[in-house]
C-alpha atoms as a PDB file:
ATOM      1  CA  UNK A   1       0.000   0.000   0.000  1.00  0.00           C
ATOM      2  CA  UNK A   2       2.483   2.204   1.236  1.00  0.00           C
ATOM      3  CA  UNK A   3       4.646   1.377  -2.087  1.00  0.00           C
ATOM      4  CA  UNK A   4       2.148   2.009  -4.289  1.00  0.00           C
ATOM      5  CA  UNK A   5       0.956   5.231  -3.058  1.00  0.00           C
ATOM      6  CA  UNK A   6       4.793   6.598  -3.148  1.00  0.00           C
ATOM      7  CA  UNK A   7       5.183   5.257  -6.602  1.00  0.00           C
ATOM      8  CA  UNK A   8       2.250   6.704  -7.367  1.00  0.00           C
ATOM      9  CA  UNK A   9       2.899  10.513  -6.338  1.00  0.00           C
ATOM     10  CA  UNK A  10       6.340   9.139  -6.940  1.00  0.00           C
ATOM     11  CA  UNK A  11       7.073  10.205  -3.485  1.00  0.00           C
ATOM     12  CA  UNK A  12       7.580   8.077  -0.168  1.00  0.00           C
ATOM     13  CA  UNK A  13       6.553  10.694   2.151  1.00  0.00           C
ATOM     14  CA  UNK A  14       3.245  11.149   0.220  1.00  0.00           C
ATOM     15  CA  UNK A  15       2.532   7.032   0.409  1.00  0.00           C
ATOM     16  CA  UNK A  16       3.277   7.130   3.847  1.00  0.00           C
ATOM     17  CA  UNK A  17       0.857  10.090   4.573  1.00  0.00           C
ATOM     18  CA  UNK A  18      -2.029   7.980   2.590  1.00  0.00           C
ATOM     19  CA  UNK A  19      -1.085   5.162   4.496  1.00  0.00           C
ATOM     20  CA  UNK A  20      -1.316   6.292   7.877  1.00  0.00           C
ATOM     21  CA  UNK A  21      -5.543   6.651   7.919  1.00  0.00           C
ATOM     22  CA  UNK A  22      -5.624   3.198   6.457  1.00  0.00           C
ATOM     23  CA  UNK A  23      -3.703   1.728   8.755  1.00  0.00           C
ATOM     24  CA  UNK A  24      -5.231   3.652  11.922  1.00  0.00           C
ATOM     25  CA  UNK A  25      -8.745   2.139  10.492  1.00  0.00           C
ATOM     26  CA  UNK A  26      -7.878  -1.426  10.149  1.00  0.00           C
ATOM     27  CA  UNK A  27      -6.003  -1.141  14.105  1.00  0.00           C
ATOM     28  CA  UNK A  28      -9.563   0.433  15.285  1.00  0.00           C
ATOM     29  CA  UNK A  29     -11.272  -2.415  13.606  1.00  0.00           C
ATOM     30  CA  UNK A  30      -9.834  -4.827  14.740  1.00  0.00           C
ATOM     31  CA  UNK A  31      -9.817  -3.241  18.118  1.00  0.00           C
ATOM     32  CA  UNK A  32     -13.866  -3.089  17.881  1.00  0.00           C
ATOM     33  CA  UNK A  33     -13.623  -6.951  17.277  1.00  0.00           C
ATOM     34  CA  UNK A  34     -11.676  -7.787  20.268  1.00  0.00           C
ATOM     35  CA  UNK A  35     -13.507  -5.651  22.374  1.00  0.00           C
ATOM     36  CA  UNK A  36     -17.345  -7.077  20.974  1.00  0.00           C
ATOM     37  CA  UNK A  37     -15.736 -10.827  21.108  1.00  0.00           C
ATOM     38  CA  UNK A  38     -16.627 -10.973  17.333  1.00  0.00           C
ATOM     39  CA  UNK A  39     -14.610 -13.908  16.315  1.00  0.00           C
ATOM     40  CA  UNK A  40     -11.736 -13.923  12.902  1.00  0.00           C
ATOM     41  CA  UNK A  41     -14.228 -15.373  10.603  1.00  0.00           C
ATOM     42  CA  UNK A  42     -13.967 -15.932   6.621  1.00  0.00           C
ATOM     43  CA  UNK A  43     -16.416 -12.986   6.284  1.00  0.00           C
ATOM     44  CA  UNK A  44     -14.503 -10.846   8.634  1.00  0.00           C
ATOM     45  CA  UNK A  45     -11.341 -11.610   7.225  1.00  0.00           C
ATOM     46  CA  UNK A  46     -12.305  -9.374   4.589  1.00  0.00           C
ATOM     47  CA  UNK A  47     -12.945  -6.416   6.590  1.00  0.00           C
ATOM     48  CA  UNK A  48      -9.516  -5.271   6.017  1.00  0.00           C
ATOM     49  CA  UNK A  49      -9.144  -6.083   2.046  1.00  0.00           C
ATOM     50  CA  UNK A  50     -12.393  -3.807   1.685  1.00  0.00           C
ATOM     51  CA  UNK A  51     -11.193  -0.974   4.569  1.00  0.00           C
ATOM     52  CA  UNK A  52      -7.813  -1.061   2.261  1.00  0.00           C
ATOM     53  CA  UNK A  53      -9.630  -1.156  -0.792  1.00  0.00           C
ATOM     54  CA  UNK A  54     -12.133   1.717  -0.113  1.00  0.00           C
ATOM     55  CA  UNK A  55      -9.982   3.666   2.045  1.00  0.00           C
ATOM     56  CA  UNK A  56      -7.048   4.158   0.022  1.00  0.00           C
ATOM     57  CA  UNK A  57      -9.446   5.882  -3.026  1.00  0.00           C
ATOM     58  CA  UNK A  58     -10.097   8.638  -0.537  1.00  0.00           C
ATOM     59  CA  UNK A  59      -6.706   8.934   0.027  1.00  0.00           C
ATOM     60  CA  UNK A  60      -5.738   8.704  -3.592  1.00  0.00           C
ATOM     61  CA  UNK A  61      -8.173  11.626  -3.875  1.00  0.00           C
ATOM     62  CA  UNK A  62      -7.309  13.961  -1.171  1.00  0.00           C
ATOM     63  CA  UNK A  63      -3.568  13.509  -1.858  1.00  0.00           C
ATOM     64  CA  UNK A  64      -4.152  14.807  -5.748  1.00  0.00           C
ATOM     65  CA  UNK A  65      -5.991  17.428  -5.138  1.00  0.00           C
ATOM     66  CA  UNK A  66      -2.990  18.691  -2.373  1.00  0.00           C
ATOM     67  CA  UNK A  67      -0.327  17.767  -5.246  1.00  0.00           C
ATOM     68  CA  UNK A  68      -2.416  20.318  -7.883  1.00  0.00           C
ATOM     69  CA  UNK A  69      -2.655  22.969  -5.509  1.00  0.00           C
ATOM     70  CA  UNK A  70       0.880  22.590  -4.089  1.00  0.00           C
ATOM     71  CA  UNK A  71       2.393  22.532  -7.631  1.00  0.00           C
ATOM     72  CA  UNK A  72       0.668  26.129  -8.080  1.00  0.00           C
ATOM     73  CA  UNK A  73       0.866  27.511  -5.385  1.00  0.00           C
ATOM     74  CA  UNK A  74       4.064  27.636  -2.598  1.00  0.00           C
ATOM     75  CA  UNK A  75       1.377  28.492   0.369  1.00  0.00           C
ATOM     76  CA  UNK A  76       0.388  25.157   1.985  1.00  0.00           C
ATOM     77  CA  UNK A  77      -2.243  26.908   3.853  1.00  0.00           C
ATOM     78  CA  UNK A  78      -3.853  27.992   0.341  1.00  0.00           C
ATOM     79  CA  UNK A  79      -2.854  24.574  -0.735  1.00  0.00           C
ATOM     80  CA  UNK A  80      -4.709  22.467   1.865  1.00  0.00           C
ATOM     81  CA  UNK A  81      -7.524  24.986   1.937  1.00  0.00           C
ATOM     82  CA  UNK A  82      -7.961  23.887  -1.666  1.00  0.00           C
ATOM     83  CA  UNK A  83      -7.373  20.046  -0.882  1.00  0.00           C
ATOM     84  CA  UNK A  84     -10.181  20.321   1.658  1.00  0.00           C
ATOM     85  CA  UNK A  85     -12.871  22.219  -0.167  1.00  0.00           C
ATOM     86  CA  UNK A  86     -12.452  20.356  -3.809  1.00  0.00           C
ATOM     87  CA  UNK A  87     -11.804  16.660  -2.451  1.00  0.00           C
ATOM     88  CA  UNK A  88     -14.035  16.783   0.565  1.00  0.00           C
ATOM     89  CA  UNK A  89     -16.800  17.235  -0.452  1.00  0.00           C
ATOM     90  CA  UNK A  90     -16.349  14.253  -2.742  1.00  0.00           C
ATOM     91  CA  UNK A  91     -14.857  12.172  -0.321  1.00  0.00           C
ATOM     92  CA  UNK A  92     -17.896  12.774   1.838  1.00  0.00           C
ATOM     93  CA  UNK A  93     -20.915  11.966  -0.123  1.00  0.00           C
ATOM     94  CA  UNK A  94     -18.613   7.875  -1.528  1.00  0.00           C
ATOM     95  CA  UNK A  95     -18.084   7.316   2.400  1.00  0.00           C
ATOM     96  CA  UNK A  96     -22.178   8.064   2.679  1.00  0.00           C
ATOM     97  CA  UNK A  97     -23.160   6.135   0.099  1.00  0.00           C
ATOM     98  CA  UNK A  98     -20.635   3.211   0.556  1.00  0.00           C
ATOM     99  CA  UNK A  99     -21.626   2.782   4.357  1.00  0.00           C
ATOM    100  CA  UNK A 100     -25.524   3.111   3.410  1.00  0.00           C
ATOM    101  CA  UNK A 101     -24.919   0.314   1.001  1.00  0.00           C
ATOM    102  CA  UNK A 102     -22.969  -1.847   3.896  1.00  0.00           C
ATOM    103  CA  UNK A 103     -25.676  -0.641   6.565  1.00  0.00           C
ATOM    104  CA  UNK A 104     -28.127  -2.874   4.820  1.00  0.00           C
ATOM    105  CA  UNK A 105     -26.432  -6.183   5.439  1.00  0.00           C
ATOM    106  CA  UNK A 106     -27.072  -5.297   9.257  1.00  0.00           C
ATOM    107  CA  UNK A 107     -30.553  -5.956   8.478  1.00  0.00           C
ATOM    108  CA  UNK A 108     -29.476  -9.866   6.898  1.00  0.00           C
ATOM    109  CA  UNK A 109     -30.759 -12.954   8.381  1.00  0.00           C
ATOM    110  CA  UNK A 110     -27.072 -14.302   8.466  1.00  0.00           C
ATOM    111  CA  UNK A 111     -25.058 -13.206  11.601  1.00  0.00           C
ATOM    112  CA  UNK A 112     -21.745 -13.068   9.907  1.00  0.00           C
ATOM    113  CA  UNK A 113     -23.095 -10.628   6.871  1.00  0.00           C
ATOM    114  CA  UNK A 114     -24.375  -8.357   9.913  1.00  0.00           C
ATOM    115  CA  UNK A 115     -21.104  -8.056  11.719  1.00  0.00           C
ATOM    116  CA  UNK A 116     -19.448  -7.813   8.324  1.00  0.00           C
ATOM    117  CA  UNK A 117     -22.004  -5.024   7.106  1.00  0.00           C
ATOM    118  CA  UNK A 118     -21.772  -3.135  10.591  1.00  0.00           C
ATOM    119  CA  UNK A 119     -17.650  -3.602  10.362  1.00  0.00           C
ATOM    120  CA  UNK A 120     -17.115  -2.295   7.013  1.00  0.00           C
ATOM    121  CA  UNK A 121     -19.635   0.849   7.568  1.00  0.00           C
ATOM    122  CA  UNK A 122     -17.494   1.486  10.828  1.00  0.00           C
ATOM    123  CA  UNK A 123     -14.420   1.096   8.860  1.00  0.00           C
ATOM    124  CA  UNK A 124     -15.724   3.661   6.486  1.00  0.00           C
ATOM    125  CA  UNK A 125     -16.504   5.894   8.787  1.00  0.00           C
ATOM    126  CA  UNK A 126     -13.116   6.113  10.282  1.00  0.00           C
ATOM    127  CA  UNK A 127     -11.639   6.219   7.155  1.00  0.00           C
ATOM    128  CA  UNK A 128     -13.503   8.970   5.922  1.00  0.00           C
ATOM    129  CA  UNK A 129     -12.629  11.142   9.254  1.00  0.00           C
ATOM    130  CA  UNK A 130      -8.781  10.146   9.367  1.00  0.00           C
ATOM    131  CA  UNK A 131      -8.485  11.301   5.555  1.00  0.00           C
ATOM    132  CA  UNK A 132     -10.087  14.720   6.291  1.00  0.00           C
ATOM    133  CA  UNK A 133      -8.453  15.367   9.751  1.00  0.00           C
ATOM    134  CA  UNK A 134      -5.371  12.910  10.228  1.00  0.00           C
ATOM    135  CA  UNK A 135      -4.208  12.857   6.825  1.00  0.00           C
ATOM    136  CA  UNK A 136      -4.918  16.477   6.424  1.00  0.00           C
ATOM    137  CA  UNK A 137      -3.157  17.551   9.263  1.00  0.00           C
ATOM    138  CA  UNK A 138       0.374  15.353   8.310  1.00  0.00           C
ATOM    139  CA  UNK A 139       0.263  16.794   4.448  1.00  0.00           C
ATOM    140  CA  UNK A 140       0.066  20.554   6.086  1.00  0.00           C
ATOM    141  CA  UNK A 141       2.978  20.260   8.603  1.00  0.00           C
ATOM    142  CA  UNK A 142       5.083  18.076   6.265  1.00  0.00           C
ATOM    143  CA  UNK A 143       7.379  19.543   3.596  1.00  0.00           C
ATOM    144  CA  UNK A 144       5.828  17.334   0.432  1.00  0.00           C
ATOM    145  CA  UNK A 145       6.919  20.082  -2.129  1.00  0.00           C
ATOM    146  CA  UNK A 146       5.231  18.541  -6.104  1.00  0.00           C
ATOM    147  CA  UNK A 147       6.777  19.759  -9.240  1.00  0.00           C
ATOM    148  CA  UNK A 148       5.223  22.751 -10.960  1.00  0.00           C
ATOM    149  CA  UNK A 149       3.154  20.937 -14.134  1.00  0.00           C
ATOM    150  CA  UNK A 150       3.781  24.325 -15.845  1.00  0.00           C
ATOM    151  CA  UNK A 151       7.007  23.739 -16.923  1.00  0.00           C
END
């Protein structure tokens, strides 16, 4: 994941800044599971695949939006600012639709697809709010510096 991301952006420090709300989310997770006794299942085996899965397209799309505005622009405030208000917005309404569609396997007859549809919608969630806060918070204090595309 991390690898990807940094060959991606084609820079470490931005794959490891994606990573880190991914990685918080699948911790919490699994946390939740220890703490409800929900047992390592097949069908809860895949919480993390899908958390990865899901999670790293809001981080693919907060992190590009940051790497426009950064390659105009040398003010990270004005930079962020515009990361936040052209990416959020997006990011917000896929994590409300993808945990309404996993919110309706809570309602299944089958007691692993609840605990898997419950999961994944928490996993969302958290993903969602570590890409906006922790994610935005580690791109604005780093020094990630993109080349300018107008050369």
């Amino acid at each position: 994941m991390v690898v990807l991301l940094a060959l991606m952006f084609k820079n470490i420090m931005a794959g490891l800044i994606g990573s880190v709300p991914i990685m918080i989310t699948a911790v919490i997770s699994f946390g939740v599971m220890g703490l409800l006794n929900i047992p390592l299942s097949t069908t809860t085996a895949l919480l993390s695949s899908i958390a990865i899965g899901i999670g790293i397209d809001y981080a693919v799309h907060f992190i590009e939006r940051y790497k426009i505005a950064a390659s105009e622009t040398t003010d990270k405030i004005a930079a962020s600012e515009h990361a936040m208000s052209h990416s959020g917005r997006a990011i917000l309404f896929n994590a409300v639709v993808v945990i309404a569609g996993f919110l309706v396997l809570v309602f299944s007859v089958f007691p692993p697809n609840r605990a898997l549809g419950a999961l994944v919608s928490m996993n969302m969630f958290t993903s969602f709010i570590g890409t906006l806060t922790i994610m935005f918070l580690l791109l604005y204090m780093s020094n990630i510096y993109f080349k300018n595309r107008k050369k």
